[in-house]
Protein backbone atom coordinates (compact mmCIF):
# COMPACT_ATOMS: atom_id res chain seq x y z
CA UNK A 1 22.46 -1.66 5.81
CA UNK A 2 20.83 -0.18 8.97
CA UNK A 3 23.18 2.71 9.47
CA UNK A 4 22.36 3.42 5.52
CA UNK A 5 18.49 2.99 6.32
CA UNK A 6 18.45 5.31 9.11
CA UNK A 7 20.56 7.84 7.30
CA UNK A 8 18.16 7.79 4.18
CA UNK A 9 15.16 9.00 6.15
CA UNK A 10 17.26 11.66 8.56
CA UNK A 11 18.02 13.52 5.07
CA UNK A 12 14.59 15.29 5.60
CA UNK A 13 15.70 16.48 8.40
CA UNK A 14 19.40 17.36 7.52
CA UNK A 15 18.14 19.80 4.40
CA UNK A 16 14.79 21.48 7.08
CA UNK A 17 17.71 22.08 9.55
CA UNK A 18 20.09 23.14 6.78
CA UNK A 19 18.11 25.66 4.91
CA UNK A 20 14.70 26.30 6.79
CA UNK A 21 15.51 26.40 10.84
CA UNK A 22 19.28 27.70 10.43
CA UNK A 23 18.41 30.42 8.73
CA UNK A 24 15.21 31.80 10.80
CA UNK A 25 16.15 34.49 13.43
CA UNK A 26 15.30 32.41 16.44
CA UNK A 27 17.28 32.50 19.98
CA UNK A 28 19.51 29.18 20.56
CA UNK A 29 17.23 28.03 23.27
CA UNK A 30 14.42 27.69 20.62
CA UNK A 31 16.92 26.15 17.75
CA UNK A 32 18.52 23.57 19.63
CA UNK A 33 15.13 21.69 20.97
CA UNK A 34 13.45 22.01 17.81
CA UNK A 35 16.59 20.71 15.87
CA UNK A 36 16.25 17.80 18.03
CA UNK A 37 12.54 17.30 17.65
CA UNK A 38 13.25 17.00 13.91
CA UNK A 39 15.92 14.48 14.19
CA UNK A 40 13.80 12.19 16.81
CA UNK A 41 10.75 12.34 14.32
CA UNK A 42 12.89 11.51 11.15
CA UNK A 43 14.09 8.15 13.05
CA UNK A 44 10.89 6.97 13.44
CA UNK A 45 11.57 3.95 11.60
CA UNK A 46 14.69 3.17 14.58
CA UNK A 47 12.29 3.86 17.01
CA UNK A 48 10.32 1.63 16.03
CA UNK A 49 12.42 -1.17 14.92
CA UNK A 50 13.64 -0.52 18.99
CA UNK A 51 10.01 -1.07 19.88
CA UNK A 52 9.00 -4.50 18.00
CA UNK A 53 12.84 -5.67 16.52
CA UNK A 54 11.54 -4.83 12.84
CA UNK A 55 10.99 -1.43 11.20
CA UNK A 56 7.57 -2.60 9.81
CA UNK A 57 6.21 -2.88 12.94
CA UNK A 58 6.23 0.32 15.24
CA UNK A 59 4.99 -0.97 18.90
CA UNK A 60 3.65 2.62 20.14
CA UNK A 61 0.06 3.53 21.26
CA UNK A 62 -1.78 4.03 18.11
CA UNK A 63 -1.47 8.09 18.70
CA UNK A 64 2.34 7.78 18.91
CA UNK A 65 2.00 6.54 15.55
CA UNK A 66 0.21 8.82 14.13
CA UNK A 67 2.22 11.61 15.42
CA UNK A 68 5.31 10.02 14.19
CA UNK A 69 3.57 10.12 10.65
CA UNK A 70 2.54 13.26 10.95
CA UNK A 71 5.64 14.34 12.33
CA UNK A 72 7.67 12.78 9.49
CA UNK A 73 5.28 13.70 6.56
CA UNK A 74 5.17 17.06 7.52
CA UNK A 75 9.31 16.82 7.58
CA UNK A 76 9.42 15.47 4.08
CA UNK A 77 6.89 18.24 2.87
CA UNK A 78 8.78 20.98 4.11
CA UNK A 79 11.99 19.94 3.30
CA UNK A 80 10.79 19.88 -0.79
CA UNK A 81 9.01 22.92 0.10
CA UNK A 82 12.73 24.61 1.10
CA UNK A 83 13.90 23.05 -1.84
CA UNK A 84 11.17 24.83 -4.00
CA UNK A 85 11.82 27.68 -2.27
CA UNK A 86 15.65 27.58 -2.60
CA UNK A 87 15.04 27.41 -6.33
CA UNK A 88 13.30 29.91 -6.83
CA UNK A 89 15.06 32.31 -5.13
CA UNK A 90 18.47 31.09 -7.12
CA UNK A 91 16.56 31.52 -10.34
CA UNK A 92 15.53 35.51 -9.33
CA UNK A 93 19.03 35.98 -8.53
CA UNK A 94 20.04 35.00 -11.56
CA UNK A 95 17.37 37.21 -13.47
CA UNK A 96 17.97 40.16 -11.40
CA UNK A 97 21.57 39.75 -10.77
CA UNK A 98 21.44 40.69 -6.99
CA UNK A 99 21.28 38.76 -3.59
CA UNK A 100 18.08 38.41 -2.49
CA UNK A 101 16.99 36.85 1.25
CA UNK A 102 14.00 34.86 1.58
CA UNK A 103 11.64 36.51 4.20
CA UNK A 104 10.80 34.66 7.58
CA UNK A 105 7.41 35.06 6.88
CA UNK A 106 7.40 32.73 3.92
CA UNK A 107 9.55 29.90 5.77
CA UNK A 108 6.81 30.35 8.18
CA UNK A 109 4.10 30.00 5.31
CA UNK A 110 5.40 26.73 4.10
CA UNK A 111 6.27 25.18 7.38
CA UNK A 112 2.39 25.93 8.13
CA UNK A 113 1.08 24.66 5.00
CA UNK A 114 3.49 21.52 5.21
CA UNK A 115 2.38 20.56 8.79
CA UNK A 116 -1.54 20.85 7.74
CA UNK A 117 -0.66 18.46 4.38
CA UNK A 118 0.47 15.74 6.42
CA UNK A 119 -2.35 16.34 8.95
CA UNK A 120 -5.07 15.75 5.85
CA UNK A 121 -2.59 12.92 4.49
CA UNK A 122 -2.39 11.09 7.49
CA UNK A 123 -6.51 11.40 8.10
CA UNK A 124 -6.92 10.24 4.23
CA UNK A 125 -4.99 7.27 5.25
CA UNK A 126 -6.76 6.06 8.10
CA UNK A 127 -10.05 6.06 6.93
CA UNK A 128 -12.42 3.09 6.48
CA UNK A 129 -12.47 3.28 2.66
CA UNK A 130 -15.33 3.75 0.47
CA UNK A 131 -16.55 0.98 -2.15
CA UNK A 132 -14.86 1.80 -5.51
CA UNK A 133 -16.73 0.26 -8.53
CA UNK A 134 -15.04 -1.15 -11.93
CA UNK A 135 -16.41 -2.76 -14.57
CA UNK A 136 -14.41 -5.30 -16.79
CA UNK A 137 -14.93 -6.63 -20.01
CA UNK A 138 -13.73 -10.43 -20.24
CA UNK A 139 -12.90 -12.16 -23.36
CA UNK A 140 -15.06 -15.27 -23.28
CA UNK A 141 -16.67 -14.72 -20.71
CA UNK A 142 -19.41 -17.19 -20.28
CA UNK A 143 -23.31 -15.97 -19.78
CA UNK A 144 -23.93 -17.36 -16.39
CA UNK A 145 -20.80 -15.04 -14.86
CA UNK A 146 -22.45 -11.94 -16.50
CA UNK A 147 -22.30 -9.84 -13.49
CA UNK A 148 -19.97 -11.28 -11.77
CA UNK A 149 -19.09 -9.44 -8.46
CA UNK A 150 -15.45 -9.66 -6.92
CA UNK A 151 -14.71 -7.68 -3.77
CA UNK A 152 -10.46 -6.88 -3.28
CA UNK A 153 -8.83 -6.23 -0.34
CA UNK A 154 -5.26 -5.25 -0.56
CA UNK A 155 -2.51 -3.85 1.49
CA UNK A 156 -4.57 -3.69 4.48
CA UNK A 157 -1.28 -3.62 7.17
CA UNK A 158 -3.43 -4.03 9.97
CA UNK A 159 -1.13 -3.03 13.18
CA UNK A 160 -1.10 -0.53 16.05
CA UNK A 161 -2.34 2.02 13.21
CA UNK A 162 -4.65 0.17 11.54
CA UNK A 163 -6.52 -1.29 14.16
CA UNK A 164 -9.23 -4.43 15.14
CA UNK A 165 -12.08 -1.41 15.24
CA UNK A 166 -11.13 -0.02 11.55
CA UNK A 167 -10.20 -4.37 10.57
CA UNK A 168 -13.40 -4.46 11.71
CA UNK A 169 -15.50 -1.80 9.50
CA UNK A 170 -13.75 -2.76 6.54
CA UNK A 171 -15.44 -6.28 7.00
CA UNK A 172 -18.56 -4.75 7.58
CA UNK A 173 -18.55 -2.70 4.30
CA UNK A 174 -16.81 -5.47 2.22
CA UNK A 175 -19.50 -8.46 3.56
CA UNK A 176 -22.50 -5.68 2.52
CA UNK A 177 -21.43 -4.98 -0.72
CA UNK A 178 -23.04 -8.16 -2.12
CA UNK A 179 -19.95 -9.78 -3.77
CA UNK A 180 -19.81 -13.38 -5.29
CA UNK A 181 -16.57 -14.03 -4.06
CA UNK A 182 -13.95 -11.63 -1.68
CA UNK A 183 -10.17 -11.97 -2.66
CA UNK A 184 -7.27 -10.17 -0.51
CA UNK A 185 -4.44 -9.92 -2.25
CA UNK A 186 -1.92 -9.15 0.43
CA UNK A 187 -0.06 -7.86 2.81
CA UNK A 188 -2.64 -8.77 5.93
CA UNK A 189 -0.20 -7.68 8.29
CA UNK A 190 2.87 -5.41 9.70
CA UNK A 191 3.49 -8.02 13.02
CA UNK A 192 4.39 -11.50 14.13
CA UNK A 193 0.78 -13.61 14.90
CA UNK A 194 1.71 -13.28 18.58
CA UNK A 195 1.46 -9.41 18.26
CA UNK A 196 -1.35 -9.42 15.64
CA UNK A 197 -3.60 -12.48 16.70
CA UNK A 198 -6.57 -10.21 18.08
CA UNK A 199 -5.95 -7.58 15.80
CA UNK A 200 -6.19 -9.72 12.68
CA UNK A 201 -9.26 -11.55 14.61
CA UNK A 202 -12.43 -9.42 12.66
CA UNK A 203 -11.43 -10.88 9.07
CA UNK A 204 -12.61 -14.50 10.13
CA UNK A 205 -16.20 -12.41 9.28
CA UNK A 206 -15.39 -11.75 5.99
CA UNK A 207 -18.41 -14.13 3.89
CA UNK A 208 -19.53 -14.22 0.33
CA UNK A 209 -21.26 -16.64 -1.54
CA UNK A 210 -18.17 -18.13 -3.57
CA UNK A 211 -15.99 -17.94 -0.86
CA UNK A 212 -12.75 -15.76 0.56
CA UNK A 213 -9.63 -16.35 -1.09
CA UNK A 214 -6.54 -14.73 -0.65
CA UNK A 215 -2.33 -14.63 -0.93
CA UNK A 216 0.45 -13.22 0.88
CA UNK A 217 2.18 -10.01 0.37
CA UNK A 218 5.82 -9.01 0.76
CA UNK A 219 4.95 -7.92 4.35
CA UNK A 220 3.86 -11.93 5.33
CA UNK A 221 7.40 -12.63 4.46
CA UNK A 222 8.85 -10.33 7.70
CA UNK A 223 7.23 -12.01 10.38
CA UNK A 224 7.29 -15.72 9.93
CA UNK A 225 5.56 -16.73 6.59
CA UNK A 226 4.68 -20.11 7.84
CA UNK A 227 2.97 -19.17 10.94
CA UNK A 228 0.82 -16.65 9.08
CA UNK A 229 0.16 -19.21 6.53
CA UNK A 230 -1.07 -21.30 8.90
CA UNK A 231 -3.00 -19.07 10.65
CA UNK A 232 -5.15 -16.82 8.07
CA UNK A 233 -5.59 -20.73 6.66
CA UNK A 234 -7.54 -21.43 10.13
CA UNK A 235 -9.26 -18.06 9.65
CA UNK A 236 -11.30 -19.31 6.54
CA UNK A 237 -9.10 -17.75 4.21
CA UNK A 238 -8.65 -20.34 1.23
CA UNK A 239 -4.79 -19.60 0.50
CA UNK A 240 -3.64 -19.91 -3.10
CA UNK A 241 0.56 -19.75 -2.78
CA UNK A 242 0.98 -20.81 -6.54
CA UNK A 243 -2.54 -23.16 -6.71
CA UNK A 244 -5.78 -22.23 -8.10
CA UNK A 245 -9.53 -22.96 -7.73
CA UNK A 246 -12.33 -23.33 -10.02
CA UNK A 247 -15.81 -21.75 -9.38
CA UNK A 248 -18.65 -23.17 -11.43
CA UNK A 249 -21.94 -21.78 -12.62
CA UNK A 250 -23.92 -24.57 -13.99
CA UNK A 251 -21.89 -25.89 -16.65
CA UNK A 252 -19.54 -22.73 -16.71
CA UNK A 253 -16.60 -21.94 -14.93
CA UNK A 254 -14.15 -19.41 -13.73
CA UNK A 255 -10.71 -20.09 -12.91
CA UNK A 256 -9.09 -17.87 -9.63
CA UNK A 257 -5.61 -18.50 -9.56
CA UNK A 258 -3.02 -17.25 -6.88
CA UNK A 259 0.93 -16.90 -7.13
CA UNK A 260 3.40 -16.18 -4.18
CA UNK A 261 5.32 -13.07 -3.63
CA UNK A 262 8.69 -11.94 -5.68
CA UNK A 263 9.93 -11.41 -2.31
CA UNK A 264 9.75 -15.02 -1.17
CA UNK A 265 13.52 -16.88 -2.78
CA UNK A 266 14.84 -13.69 -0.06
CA UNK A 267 13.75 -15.82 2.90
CA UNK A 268 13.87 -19.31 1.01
CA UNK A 269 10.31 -19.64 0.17
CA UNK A 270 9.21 -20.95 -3.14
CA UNK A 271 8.75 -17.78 -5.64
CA UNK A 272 5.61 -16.72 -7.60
CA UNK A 273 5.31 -19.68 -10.09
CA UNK A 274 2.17 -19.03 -12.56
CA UNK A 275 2.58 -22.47 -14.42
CA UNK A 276 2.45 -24.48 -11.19
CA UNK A 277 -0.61 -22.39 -10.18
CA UNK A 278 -2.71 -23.05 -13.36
CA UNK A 279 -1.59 -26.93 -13.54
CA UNK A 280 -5.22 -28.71 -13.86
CA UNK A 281 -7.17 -25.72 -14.81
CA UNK A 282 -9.45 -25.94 -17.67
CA UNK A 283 -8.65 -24.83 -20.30
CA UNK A 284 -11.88 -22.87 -21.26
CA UNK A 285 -12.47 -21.21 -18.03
CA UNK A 286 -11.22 -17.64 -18.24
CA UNK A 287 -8.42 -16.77 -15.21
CA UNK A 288 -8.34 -14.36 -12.73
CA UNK A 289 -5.34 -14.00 -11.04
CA UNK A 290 -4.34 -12.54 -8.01
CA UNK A 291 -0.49 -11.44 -7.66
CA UNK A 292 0.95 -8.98 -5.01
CA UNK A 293 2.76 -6.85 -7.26
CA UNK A 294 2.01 -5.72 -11.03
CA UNK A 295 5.42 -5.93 -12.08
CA UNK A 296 4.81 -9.33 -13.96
CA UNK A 297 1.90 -8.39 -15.46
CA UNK A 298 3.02 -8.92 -19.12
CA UNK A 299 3.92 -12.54 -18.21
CA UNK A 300 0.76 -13.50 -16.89
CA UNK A 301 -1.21 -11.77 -19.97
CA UNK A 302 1.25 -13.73 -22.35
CA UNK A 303 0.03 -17.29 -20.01
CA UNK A 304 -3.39 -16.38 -21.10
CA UNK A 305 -5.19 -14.67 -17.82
CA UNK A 306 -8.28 -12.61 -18.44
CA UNK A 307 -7.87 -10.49 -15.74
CA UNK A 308 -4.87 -9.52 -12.84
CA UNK A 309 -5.57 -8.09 -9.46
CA UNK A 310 -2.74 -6.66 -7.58
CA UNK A 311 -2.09 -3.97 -4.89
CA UNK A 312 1.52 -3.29 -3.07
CA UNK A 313 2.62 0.02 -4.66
CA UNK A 314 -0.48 1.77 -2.81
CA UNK A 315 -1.20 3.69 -5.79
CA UNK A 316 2.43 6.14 -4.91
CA UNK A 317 0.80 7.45 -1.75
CA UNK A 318 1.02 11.01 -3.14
CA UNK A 319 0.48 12.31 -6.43
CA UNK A 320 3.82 12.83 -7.53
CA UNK A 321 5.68 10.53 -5.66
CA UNK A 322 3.41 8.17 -8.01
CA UNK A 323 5.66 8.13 -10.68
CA UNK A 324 8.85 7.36 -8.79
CA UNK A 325 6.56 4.54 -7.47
CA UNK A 326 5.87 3.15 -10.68
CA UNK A 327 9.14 3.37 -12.11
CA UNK A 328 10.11 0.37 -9.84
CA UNK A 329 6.86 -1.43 -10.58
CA UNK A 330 6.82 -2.04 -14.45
CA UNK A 331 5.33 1.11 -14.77
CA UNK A 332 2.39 -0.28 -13.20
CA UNK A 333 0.98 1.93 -9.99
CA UNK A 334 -2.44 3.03 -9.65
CA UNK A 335 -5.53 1.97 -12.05
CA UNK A 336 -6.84 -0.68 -14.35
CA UNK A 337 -4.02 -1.14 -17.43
CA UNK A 338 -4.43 -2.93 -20.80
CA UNK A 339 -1.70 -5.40 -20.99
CA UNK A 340 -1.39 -7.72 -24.07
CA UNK A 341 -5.00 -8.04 -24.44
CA UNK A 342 -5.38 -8.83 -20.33
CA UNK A 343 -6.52 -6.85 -17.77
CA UNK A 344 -4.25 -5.15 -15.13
CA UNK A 345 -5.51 -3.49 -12.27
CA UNK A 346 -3.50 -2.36 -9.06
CA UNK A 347 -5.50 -0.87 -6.03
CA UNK A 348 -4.29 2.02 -4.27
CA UNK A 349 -4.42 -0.34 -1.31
CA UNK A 350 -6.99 -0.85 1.64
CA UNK A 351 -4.79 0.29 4.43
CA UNK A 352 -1.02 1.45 4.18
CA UNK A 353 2.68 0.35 5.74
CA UNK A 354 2.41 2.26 9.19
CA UNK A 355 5.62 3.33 8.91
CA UNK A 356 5.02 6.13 6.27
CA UNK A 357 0.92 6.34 6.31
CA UNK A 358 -0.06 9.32 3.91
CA UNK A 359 -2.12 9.79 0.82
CA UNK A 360 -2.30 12.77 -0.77
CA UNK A 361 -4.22 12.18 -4.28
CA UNK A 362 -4.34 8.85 -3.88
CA UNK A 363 -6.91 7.49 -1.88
CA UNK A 364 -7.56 4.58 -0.53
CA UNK A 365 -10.48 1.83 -1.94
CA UNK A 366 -12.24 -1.70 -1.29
CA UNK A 367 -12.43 -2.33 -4.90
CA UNK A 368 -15.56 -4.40 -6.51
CA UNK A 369 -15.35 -5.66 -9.85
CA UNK A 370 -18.19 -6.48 -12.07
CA UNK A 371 -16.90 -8.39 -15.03
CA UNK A 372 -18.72 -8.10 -18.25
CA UNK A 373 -18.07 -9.83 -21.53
CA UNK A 374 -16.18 -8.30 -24.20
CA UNK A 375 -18.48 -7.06 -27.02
């Protein structure tokens, strides 16, 4: 499964060597290091795995790892670039029915235009991103939760790439956005808690008024779900793994339930279970519910939840790539969705997987929600 890993993400490589350096009249000396340059960068993910014992978690300084991004973005650019390229040039020999060479110059063109992509991808994807505001109409919503603010985190990775400094910032701006209640809704982490104990150290700030509550992501399941558990539970993080809790307003309520990841049966944890998770709540109190990934959306809308929060598909990283991304998510990837008269919506993600950290067209948000009820 490795070998077959590795291979996947050296193809790249293989077609830029193939059909882009091959071809370009350069002397041996120059070929042969820069063929070899390509190859190191497309193994990033081995490299790192080498570096940590898990490709999610690439042990570098943090400008390694953004060079290795870069490095491998601007690979996967240019080799659809060539591909583009190789098209085209098939299709105008087929129009003008003679053999036609496509000029160094142009390799050169894309090969430029490819490496400064990835260069504006990878500085999209490390920013500290900006509040993004949606409003969200509520069936039943009672009158005292008019207004209601909730602040979501998502997908925020935090590793040698995502750092304590930018962890840090994103508290800041999430704490000052006056919210009634912060949720994160996964995927804290890309580490073990021995590697990410400092790092993860800034989000014991995060306050609001209703409190911080939160679930694990895919990633928690990598590195020791129980420790992390454990420890973003002695953080102040209120964890709901298939529980709920019940915030009144005077005699009204609102009911924030939590589910597990579909990832979990892998590594024999107990899976996302919705009905376990509401057992208790009232009945009247309209649900929000926070779930890792959309792809059960029309489940929870047929259980009766008002409104589902959800990140791990990072909105596709690159408009495109987007609908790939949502093909293995329900067709759920970026955006709010109407789902059987609930409420979908799945954030492009706070931070990104530091293994392939890019967004082109898809940038990144600290969502706040102000929930409004439906005329």
């Amino acid at each position: 499964m490795r070998s077959i890993f590795n291979l996947v993400f050296a193809i790249p490589a293989l077609i830029v060597l193939a059909r882009w350096l091959s071809p370009l009249p350069l002397p041996l000396w120059a070929e042969i290091p820069a063929g070899f340059l390509m190859i190191a960068a497309s193994q990033f993910h081995l490299w790192s795995r080498l570096s940590s014992g898990s490709v999610f978690a690439p042990e570098f300084p943090r400008l390694v790892v953004i060079l290795f991004n870069w490095a491998f973005g601007a690979l996967l650019l240019l080799a659809v670039f060539q591909l583009a390229l190789d098209l085209g040039a098939l299709l105008t020999m087929l129009v003008r029915r003679e053999v036609i060479r496509e000029p160094a110059l142009l390799r050169y063109a894309i090969a430029g235009l490819a490496a400064v992509l990835a260069g504006i991808g990878v500085a999209s994807a490390l920013r500290v991103p900006p509040i993004k505001d949606v409003t969200v109409a509520i069936r039943d919503l009672p009158p005292s939760f008019d207004g209601y603010q909730i602040v979501q985190l998502t997908d925020l990775h935090i590793s040698r790439l995502f750092t304590p400094q930018w962890a840090q910032a994103v508290v800041e701006r999430a704490n000052a956005s006056g919210a009634d209640v912060i949720v994160v809704t996964g995927d804290f982490i890309d580490g073990s808690v021995e590697m990410r104990r400092d790092d993860v150290a800034p989000l014991r700030q995060l306050r609001a008024p209703d409190g911080v509550y939160a679930i694990p992501g895919n990633h928690e399941y990598f590195f020791d779900y129980g420790a992390w558990m454990r420890h973003l539970s002695s953080m102040g993080f209120r964890m709901l793994t298939n529980a709920h809790a019940v915030i009144p307003r005077g005699g009204d309520r609102l009911v924030v339930a939590g589910v597990t990841d579909l990832s979990a049966p892998s590594v024999g944890e107990a899976g996302p279970d919705l009905t376990l998770a509401l057992r208790g709540a009232p009945a009247d109190a309209p649900i929000i519910l926070l779930d890792h990934q959309p792809r059960k959306a029309r489940d929870a809308a047929a259980r009766g939840v008002a409104l589902q929060l959800s990140g791990h598909t990072h909105g596709g990283m690159i408009r495109g790539l987007d609908r790939l991304v949502a093909r293995g998510n329900a067709g759920f990837v970026s955006g709010q969705y109407a789902v059987g008269g609930m409420t979908l919506y799945v954030s492009n993600g706070t931070g990104l997987w530091p293994g392939f950290a890019l967004r082109l067209g898809v940038p990144s948000e600290i969502t706040r929600f102000t929930l409004r009820p439906m005329p």
